[in-house]
PDB file of N, CA and C in Angstrom:
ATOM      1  N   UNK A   1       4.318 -17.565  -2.708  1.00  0.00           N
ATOM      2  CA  UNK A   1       4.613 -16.752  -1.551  1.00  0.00           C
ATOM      3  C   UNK A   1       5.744 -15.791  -1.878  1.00  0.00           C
ATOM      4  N   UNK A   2       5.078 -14.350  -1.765  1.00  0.00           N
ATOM      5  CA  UNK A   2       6.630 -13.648  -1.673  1.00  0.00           C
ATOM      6  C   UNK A   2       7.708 -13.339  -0.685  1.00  0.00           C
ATOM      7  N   UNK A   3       8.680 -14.300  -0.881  1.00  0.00           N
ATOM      8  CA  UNK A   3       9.658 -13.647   0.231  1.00  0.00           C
ATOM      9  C   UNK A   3       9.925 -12.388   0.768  1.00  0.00           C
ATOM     10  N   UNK A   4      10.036 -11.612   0.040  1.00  0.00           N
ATOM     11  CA  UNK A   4      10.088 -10.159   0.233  1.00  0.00           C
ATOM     12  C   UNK A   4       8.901  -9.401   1.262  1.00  0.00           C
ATOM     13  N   UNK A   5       7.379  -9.784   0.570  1.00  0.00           N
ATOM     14  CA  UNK A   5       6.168  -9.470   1.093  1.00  0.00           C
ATOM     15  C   UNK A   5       5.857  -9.782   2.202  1.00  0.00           C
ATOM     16  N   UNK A   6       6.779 -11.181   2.886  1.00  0.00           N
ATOM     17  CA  UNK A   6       6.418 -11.903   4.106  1.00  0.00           C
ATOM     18  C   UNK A   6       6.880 -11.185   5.349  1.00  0.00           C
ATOM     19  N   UNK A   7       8.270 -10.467   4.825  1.00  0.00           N
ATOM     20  CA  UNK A   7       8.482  -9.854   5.665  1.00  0.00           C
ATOM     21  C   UNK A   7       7.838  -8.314   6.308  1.00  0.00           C
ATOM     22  N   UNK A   8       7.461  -8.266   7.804  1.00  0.00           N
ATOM     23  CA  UNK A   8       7.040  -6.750   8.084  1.00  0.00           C
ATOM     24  C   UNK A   8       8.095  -5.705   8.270  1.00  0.00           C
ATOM     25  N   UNK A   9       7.713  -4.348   7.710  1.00  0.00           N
ATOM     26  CA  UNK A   9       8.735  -3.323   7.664  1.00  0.00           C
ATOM     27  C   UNK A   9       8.598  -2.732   9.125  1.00  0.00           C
ATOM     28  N   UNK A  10       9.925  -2.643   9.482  1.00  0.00           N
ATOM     29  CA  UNK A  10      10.123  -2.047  11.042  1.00  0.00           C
ATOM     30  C   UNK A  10      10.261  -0.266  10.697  1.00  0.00           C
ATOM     31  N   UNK A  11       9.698   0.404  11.708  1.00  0.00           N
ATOM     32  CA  UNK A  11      10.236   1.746  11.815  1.00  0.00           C
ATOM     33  C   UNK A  11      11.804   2.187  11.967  1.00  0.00           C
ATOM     34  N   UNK A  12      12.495   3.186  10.762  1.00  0.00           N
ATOM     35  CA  UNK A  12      13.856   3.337  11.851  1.00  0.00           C
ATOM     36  C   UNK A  12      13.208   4.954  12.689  1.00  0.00           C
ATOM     37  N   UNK A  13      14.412   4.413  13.573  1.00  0.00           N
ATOM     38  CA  UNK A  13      14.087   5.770  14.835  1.00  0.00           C
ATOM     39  C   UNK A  13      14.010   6.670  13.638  1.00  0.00           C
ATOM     40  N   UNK A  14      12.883   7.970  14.682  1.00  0.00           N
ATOM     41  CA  UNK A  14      13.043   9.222  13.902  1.00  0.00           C
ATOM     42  C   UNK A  14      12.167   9.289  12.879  1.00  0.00           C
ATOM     43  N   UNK A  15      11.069   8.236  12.458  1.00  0.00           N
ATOM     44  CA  UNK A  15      10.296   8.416  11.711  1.00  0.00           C
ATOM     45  C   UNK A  15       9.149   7.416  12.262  1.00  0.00           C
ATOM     46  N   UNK A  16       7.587   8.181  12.068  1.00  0.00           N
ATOM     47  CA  UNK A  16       6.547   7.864  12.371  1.00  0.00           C
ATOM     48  C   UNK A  16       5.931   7.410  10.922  1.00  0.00           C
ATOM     49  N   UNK A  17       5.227   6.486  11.187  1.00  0.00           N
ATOM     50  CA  UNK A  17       4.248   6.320  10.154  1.00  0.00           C
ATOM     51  C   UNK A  17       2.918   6.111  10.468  1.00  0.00           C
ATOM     52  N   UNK A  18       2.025   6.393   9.415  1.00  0.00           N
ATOM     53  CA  UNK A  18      -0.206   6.200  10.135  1.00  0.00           C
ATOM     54  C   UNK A  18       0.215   5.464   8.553  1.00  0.00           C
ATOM     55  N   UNK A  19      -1.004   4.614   8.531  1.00  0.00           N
ATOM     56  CA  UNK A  19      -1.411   4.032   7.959  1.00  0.00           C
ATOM     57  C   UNK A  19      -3.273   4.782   7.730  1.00  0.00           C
ATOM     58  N   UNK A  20      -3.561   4.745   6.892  1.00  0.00           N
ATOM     59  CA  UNK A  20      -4.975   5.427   6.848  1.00  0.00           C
ATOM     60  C   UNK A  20      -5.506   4.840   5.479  1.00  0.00           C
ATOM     61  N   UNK A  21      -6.537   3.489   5.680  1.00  0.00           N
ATOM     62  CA  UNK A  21      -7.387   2.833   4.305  1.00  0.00           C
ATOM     63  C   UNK A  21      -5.916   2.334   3.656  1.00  0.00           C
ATOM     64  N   UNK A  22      -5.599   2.621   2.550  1.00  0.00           N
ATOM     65  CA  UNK A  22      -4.966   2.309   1.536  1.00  0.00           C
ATOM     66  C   UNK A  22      -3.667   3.045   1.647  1.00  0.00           C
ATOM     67  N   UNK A  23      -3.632   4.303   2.326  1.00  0.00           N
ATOM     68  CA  UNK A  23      -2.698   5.324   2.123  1.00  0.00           C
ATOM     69  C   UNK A  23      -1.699   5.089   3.259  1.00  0.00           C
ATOM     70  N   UNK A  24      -0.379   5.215   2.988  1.00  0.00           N
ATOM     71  CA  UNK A  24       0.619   5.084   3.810  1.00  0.00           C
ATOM     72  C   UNK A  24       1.395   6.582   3.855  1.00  0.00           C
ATOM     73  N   UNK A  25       1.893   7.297   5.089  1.00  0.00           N
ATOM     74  CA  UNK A  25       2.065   8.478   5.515  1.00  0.00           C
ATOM     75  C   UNK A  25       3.034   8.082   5.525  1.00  0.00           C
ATOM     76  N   UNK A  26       4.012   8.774   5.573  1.00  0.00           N
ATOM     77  CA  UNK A  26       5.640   8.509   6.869  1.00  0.00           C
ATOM     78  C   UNK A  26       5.943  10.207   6.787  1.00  0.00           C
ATOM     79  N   UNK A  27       6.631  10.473   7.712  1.00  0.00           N
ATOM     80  CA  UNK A  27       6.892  11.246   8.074  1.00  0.00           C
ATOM     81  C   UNK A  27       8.575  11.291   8.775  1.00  0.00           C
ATOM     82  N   UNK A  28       9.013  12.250   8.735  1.00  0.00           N
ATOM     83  CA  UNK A  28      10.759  11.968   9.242  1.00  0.00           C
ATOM     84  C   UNK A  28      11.428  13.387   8.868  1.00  0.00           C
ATOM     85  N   UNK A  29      12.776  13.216   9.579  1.00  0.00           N
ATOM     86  CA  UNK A  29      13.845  14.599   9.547  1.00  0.00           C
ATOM     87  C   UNK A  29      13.776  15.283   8.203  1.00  0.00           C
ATOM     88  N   UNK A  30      13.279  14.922   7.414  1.00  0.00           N
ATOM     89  CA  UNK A  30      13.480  14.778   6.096  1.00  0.00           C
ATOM     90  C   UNK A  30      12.361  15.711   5.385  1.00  0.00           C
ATOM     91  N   UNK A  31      11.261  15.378   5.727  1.00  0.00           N
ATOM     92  CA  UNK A  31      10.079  15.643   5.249  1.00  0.00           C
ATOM     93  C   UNK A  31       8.687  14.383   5.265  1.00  0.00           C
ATOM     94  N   UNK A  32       7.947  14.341   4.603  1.00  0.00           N
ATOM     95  CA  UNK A  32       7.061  13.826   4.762  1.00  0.00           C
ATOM     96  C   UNK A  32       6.309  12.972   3.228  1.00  0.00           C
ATOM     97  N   UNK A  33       6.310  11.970   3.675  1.00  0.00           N
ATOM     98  CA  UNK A  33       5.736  11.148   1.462  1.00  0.00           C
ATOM     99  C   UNK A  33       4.455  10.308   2.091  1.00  0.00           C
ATOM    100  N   UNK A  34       3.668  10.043   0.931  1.00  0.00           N
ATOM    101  CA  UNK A  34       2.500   9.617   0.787  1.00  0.00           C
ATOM    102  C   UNK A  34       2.317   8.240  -0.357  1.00  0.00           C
ATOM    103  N   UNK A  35       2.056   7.239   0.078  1.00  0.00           N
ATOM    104  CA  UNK A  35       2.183   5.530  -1.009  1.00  0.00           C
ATOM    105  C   UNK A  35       0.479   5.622  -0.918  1.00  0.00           C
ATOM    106  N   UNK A  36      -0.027   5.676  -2.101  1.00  0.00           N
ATOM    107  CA  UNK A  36      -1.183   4.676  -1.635  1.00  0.00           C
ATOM    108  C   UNK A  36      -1.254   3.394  -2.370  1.00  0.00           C
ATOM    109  N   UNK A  37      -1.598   2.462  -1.515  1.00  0.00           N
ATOM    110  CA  UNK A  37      -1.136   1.075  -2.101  1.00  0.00           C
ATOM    111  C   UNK A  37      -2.371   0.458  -2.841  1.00  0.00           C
ATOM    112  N   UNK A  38      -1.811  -0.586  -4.003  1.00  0.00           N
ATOM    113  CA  UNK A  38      -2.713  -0.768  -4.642  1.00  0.00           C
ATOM    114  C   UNK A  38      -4.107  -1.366  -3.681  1.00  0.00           C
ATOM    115  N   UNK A  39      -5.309  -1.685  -4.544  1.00  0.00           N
ATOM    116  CA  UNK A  39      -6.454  -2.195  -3.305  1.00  0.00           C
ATOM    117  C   UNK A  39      -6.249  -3.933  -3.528  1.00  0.00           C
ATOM    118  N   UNK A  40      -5.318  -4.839  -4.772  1.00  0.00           N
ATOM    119  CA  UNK A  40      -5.404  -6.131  -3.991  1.00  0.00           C
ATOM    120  C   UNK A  40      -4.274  -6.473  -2.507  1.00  0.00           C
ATOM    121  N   UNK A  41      -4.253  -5.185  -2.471  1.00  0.00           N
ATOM    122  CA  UNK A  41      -3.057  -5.691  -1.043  1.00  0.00           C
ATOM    123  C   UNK A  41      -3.377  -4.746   0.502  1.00  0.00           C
ATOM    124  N   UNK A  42      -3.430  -5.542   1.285  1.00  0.00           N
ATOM    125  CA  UNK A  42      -3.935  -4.959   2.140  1.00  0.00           C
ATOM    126  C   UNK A  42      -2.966  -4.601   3.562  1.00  0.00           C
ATOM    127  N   UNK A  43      -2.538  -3.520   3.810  1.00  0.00           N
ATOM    128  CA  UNK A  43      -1.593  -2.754   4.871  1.00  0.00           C
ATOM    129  C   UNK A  43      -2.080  -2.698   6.506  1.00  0.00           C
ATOM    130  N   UNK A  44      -1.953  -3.512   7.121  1.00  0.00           N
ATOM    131  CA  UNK A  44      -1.770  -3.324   8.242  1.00  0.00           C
ATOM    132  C   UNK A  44      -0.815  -2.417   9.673  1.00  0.00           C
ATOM    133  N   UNK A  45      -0.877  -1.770   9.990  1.00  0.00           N
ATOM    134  CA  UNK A  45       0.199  -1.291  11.084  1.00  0.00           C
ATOM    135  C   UNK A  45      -0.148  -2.569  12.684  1.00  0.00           C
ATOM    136  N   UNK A  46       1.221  -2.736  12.941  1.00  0.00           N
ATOM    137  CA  UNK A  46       1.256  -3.985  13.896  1.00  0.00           C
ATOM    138  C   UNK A  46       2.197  -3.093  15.150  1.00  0.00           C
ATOM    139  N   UNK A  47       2.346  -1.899  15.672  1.00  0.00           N
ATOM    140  CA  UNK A  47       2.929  -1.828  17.139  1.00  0.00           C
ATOM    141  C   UNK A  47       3.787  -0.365  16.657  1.00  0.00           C
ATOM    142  N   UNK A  48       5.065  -1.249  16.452  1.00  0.00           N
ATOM    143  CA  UNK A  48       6.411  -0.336  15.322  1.00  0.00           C
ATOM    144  C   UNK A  48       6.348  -0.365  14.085  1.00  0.00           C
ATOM    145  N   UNK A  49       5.384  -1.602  13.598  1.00  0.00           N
ATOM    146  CA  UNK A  49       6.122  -2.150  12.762  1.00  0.00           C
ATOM    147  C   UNK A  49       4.367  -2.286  11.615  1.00  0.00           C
ATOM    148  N   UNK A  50       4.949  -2.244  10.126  1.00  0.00           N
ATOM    149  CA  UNK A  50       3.552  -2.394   8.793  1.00  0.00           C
ATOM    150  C   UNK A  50       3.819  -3.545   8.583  1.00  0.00           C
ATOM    151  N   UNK A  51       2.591  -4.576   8.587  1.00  0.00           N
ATOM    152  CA  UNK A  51       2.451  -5.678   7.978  1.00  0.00           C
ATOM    153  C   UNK A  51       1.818  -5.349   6.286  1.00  0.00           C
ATOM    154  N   UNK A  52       2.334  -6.139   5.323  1.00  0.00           N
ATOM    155  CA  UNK A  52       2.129  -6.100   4.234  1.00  0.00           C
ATOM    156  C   UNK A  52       1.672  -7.821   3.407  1.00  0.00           C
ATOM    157  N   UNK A  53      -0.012  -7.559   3.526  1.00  0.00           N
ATOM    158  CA  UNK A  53      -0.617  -9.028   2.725  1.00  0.00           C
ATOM    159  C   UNK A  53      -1.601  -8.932   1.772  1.00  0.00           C
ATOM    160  N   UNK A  54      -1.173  -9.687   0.812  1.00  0.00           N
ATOM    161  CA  UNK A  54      -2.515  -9.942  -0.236  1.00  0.00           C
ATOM    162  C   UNK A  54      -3.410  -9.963  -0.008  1.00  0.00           C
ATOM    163  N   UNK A  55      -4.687  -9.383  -0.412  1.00  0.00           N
ATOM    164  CA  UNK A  55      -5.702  -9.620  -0.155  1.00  0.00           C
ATOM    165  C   UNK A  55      -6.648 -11.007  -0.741  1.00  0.00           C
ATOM    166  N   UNK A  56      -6.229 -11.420  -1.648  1.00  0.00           N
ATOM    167  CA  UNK A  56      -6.224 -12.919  -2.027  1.00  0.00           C
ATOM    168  C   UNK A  56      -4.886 -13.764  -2.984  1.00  0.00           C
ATOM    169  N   UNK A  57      -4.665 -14.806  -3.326  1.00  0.00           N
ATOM    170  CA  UNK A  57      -4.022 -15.335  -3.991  1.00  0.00           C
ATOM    171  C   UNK A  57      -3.885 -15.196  -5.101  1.00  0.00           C
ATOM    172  N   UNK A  58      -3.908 -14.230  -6.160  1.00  0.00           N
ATOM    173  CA  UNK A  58      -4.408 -14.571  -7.310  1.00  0.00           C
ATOM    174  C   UNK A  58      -2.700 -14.542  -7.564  1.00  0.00           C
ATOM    175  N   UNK A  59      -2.636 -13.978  -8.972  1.00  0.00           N
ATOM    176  CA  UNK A  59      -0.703 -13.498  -9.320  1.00  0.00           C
ATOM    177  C   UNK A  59      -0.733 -12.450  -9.238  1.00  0.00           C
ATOM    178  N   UNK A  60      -1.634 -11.884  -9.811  1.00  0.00           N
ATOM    179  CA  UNK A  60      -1.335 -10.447  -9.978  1.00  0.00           C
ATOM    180  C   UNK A  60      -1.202  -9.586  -8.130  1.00  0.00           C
ATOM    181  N   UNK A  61      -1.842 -10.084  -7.431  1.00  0.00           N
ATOM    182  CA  UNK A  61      -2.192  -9.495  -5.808  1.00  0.00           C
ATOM    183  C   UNK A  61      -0.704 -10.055  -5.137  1.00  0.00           C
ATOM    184  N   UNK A  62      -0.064 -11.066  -5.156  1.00  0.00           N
ATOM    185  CA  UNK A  62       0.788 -11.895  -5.150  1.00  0.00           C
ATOM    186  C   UNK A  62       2.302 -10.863  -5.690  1.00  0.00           C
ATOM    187  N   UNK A  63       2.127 -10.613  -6.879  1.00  0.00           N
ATOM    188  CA  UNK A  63       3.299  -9.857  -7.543  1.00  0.00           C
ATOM    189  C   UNK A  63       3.214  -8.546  -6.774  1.00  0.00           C
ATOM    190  N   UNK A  64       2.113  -7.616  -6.459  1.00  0.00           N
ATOM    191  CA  UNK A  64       2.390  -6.400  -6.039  1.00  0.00           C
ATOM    192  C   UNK A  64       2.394  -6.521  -4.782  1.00  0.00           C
ATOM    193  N   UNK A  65       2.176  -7.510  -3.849  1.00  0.00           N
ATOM    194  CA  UNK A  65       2.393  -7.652  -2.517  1.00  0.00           C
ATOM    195  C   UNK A  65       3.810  -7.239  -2.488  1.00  0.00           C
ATOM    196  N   UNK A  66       4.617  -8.136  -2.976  1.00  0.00           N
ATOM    197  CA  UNK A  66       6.483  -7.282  -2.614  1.00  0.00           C
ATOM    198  C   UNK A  66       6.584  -6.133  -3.176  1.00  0.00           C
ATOM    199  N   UNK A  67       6.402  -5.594  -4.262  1.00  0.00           N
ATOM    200  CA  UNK A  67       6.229  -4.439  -5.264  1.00  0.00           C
ATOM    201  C   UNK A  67       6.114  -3.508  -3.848  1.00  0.00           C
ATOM    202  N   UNK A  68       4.950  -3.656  -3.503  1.00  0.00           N
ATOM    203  CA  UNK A  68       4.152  -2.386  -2.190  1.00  0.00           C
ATOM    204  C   UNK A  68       4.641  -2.647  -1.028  1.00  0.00           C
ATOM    205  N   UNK A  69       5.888  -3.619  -0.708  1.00  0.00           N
ATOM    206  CA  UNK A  69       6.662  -3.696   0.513  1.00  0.00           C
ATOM    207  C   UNK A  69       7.701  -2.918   0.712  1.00  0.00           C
ATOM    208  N   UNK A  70       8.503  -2.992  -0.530  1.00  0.00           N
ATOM    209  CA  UNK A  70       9.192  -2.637  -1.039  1.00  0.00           C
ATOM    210  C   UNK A  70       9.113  -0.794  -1.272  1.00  0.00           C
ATOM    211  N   UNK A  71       8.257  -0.629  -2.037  1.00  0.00           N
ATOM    212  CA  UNK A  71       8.096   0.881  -1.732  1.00  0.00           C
ATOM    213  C   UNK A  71       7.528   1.439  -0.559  1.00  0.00           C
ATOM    214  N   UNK A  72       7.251   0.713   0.270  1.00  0.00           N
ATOM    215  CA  UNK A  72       7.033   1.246   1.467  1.00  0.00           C
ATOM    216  C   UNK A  72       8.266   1.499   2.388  1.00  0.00           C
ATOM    217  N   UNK A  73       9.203   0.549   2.297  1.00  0.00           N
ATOM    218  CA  UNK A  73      10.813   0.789   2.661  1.00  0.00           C
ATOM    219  C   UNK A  73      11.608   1.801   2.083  1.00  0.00           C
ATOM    220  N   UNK A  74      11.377   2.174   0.435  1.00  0.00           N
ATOM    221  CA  UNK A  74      11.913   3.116   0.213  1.00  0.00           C
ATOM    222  C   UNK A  74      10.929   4.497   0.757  1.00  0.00           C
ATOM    223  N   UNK A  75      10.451   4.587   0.791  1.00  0.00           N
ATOM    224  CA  UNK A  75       9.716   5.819   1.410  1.00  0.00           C
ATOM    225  C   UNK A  75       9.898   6.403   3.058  1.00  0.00           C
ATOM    226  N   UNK A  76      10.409   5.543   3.581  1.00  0.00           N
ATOM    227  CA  UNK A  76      10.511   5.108   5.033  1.00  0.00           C
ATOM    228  C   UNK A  76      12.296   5.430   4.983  1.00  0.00           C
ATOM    229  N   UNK A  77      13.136   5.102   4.168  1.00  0.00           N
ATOM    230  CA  UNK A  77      14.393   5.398   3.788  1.00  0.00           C
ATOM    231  C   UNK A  77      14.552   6.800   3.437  1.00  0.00           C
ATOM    232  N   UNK A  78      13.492   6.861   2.330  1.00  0.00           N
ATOM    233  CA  UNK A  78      13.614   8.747   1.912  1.00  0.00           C
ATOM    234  C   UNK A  78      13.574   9.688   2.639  1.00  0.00           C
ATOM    235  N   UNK A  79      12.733   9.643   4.124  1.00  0.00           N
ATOM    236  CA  UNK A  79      12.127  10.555   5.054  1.00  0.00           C
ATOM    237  C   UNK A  79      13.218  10.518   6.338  1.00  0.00           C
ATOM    238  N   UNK A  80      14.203   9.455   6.337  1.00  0.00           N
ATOM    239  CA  UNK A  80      15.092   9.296   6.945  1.00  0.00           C
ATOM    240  C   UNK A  80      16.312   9.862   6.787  1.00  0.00           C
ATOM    241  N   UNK A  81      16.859   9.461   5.444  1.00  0.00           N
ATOM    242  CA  UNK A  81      17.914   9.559   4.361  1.00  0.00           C
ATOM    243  C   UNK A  81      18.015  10.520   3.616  1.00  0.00           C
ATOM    244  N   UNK A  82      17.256  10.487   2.948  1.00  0.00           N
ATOM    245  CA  UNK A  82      17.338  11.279   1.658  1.00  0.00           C
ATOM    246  C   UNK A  82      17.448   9.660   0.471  1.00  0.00           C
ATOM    247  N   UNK A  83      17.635  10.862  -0.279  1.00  0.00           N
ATOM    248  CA  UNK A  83      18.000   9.708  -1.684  1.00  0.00           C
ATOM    249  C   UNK A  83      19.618  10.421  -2.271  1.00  0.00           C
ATOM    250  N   UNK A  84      20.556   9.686  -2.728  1.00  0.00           N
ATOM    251  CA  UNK A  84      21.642  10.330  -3.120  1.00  0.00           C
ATOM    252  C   UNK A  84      21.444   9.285  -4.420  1.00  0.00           C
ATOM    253  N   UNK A  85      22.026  10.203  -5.709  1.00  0.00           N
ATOM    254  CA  UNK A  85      22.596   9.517  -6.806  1.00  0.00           C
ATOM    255  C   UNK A  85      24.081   9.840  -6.733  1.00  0.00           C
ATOM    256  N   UNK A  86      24.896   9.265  -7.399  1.00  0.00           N
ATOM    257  CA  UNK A  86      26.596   9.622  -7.397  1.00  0.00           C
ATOM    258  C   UNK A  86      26.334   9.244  -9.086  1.00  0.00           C
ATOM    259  N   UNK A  87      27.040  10.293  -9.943  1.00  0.00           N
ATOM    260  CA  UNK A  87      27.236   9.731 -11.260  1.00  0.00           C
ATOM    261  C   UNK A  87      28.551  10.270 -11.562  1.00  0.00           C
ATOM    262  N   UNK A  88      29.289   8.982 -12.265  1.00  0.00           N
ATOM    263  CA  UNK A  88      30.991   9.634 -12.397  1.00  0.00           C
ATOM    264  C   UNK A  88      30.988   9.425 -14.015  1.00  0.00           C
ATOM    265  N   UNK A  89      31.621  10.367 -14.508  1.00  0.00           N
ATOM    266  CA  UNK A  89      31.382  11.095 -15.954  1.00  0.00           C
ATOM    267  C   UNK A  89      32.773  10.989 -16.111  1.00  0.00           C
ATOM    268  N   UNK A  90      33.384  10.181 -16.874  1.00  0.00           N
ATOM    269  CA  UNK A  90      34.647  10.138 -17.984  1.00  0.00           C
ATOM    270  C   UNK A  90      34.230   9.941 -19.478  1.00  0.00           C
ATOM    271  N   UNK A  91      35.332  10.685 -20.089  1.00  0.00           N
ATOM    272  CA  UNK A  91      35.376  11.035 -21.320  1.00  0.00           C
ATOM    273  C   UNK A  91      36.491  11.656 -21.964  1.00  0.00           C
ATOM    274  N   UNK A  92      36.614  11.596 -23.050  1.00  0.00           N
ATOM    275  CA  UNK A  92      37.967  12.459 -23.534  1.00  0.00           C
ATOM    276  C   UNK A  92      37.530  14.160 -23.375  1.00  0.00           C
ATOM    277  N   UNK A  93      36.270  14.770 -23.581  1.00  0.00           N
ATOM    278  CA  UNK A  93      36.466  15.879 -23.621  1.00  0.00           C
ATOM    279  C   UNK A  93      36.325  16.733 -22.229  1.00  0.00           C
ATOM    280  N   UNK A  94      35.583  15.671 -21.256  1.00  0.00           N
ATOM    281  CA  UNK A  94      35.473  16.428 -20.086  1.00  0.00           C
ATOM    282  C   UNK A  94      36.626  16.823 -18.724  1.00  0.00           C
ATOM    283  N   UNK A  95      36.673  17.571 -18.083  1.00  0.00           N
ATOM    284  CA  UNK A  95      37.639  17.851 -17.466  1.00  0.00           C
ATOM    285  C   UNK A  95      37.077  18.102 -16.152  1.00  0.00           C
TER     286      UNK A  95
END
């Protein structure tokens, strides 16, 4: 069982998501991204909120169940957020 996978991803305000076959939309202040999830895992939309389940037990359906939860949160974050990197650069020659 994946812990991660068990859990369903909630909407934050300000962003819509469709679910369509395999393909996950979101949409937000941000702009708009597209997941399509692999086919052993199967995406539900439940109200607010995406349910995310294997479509059988095997490992491999099992391993990408959190894998595809998981990027469904970051995508849902991106359209919200943004993405920021911070990189801090020391060195003797830089100034």
């Amino acid at each position: 069982m994946s812990r991660i996978g068990k859990k369903p991803v909630s909407l934050p305000q300000g962003v819509t998501a469709t679910v369509n076959g395999q393909t996950v939309t979101a949409k937000g202040p941000k702009g708009e991204l597209k997941f399509v999830v692999n086919d052993e895992v199967l995406v539900k939309m439940e109200g607010s909120e995406i349910a995310v389940q294997p479509r059988d037990q095997t490992k491999t359906a099992r391993s990408k169940w959190g894998m595809s939860r998981t990027q469904i949160v970051n995508i849902l974050q991106g359209v919200k957020d943004g993405f920021e990197k911070k990189l801090e650069i020391t060195g003797v020659g830089y100034r």
